[in-house]
Protein backbone atom coordinates (compact mmCIF):
# COMPACT_ATOMS: atom_id res chain seq x y z
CA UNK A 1 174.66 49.10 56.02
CA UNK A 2 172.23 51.46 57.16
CA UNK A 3 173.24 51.47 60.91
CA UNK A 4 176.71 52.66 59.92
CA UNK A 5 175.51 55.39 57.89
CA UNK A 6 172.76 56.40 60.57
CA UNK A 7 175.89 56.29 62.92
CA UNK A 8 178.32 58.32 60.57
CA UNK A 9 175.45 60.87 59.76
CA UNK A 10 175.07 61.29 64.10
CA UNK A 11 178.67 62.10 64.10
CA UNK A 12 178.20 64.89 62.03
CA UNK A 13 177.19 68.42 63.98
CA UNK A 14 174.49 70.17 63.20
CA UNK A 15 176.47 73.15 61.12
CA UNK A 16 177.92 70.94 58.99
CA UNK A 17 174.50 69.67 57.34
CA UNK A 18 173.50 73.33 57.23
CA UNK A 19 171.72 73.73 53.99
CA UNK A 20 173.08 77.82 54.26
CA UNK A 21 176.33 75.90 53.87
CA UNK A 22 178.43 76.93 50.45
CA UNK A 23 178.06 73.58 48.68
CA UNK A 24 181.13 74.25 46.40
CA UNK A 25 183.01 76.81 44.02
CA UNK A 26 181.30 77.67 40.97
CA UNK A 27 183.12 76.47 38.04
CA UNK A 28 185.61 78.67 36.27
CA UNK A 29 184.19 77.76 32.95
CA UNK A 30 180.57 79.29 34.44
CA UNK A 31 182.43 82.56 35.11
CA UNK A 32 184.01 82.56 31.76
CA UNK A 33 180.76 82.00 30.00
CA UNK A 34 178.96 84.34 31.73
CA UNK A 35 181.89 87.06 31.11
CA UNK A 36 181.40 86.37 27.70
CA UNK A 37 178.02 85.41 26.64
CA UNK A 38 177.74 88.65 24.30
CA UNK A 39 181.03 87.86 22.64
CA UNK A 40 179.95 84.44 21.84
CA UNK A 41 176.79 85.30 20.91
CA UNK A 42 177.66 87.92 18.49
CA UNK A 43 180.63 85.08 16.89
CA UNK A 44 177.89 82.73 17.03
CA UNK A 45 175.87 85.06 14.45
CA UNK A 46 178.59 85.28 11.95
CA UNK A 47 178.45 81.74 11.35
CA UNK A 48 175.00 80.82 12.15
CA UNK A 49 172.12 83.25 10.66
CA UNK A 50 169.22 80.89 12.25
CA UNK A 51 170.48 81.45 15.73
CA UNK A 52 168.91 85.02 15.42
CA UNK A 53 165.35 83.38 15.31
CA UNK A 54 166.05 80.89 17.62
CA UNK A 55 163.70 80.73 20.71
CA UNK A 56 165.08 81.48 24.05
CA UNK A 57 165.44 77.97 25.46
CA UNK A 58 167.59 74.50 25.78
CA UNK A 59 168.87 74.60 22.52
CA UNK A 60 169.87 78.23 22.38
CA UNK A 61 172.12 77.39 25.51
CA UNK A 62 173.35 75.11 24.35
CA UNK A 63 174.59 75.86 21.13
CA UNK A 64 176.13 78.94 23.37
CA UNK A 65 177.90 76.67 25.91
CA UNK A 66 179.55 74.52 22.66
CA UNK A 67 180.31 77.65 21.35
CA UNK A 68 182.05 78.60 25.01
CA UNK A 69 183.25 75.53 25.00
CA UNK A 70 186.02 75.88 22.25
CA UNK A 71 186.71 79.32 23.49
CA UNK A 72 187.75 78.01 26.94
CA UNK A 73 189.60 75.16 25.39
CA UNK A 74 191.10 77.91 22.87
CA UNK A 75 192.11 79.80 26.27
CA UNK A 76 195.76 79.54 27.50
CA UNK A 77 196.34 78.45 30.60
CA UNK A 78 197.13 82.21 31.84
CA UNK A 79 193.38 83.16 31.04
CA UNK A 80 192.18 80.25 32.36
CA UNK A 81 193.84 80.56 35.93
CA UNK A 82 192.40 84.60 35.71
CA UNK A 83 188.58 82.88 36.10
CA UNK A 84 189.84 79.69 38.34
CA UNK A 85 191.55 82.35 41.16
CA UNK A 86 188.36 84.57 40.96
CA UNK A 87 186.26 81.19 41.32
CA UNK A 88 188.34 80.12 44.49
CA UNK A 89 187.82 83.68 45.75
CA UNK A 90 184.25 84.20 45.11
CA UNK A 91 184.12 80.43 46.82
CA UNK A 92 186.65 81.62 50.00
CA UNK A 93 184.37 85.29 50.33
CA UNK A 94 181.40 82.39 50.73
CA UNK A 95 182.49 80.23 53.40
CA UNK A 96 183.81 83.36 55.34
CA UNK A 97 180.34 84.58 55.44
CA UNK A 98 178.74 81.49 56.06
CA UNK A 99 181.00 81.06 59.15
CA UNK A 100 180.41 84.45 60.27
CA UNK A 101 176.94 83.99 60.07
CA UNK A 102 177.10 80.53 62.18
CA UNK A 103 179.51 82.12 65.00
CA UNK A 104 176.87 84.74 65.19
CA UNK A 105 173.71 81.91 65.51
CA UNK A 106 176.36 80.42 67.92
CA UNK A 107 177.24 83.20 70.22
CA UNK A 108 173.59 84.54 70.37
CA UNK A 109 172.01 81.24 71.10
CA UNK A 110 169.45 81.48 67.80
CA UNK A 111 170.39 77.51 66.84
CA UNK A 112 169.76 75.92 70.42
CA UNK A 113 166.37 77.86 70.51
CA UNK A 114 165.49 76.71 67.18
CA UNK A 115 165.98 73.55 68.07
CA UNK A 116 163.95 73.39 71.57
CA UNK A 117 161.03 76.00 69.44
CA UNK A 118 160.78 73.18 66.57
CA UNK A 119 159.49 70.44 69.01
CA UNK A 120 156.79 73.21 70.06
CA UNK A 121 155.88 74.66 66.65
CA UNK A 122 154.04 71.49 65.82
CA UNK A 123 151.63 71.73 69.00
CA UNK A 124 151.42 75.16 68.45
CA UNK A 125 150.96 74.33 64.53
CA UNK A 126 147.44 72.31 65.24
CA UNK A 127 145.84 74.74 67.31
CA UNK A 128 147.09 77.88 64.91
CA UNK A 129 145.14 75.49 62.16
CA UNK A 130 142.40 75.14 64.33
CA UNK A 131 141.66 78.41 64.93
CA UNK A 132 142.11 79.31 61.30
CA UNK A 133 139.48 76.85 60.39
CA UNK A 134 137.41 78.09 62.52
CA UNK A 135 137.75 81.73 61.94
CA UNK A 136 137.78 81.05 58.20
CA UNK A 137 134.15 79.02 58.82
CA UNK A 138 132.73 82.21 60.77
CA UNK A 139 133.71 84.90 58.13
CA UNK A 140 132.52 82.36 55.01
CA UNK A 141 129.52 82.10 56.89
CA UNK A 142 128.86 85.37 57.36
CA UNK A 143 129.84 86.22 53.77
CA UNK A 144 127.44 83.77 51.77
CA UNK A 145 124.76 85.77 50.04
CA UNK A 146 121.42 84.65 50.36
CA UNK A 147 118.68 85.54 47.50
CA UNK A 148 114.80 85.22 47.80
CA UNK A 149 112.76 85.50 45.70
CA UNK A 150 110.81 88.71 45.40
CA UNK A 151 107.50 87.22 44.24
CA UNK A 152 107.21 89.40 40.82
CA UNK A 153 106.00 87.64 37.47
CA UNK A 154 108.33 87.49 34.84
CA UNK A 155 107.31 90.67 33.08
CA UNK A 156 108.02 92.90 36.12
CA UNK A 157 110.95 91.09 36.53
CA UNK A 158 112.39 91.61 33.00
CA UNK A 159 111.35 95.14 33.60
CA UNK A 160 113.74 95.92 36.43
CA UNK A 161 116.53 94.54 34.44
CA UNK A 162 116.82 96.82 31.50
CA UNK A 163 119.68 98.69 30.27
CA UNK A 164 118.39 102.53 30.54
């Protein structure tokens, strides 16, 4: 089993396990609720006084997304296709720039160079941390503060120390 998904995953080039990559549309609903949060807020209040001294949290939202809920289902199918087409566009604008932006890696070589830098970032990692550690041990060192004592008694001592 795990030999043909090692082999399927090999098949796949580089760009397309890009983590930059648009993973999907955001839902319509999401677009809805977030058009409308004050609106169901403020309907929410009618019916609900507590939900005015309810804490900002996991409950709060959720009581909001029921209440967003029925609205969307409430929607006709008119509304609902306004937020779906400016889901799929928001999602198309996306993967246009994501392409764009891997054409560009592409053409200019960034990706291959990546690639050939990562193998040398981790020598080059070890001695950066080396000399870190070692710089780090020079300054603490010369940063420690060293006290002596001064050889008074404790009456001349307690004599320096007060508040004027």
């Amino acid at each position: 089993k795990f030999d043909v998904e090692e082999d399927f995953l090999s098949t796949l080039s580089p760009s397309n396990r890009s983590s930059d990559r648009p993973a999907g549309a955001t839902p319509a609903f999401f677009l809805f609720l977030s058009e409308n949060r004050f609106r169901i807020e403020k309907h929410i209040l009618k019916h609900d006084r507590s939900f005015k001294t309810m804490r900002r949290g996991y409950d709060k939202n959720m009581l909001i997304a029921k209440e967003g809920a029925a609205m969307w289902l409430k929607l006709g199918t008119a509304a609902q296709k306004k937020y779906t087409s400016m889901s799929m566009h928001d999602f198309e604008n996306r993967v246009i720039a994501w392409k764009e932006e891997e054409q560009i890696r592409a053409m200019t070589g960034v990706a291959a160079a990546e690639d050939a830098a990562g193998d040398a970032d981790d020598a080059d990692d070890a001695e950066d941390q080396k000399y870190w550690q070692e710089r780090h041990g020079n300054v603490v060192s010369l940063s420690q503060i060293r006290c002596s004592t001064s050889g008074l008694d404790d009456r001349q001592k307690a004599g320096r120390n007060q508040i004027l």
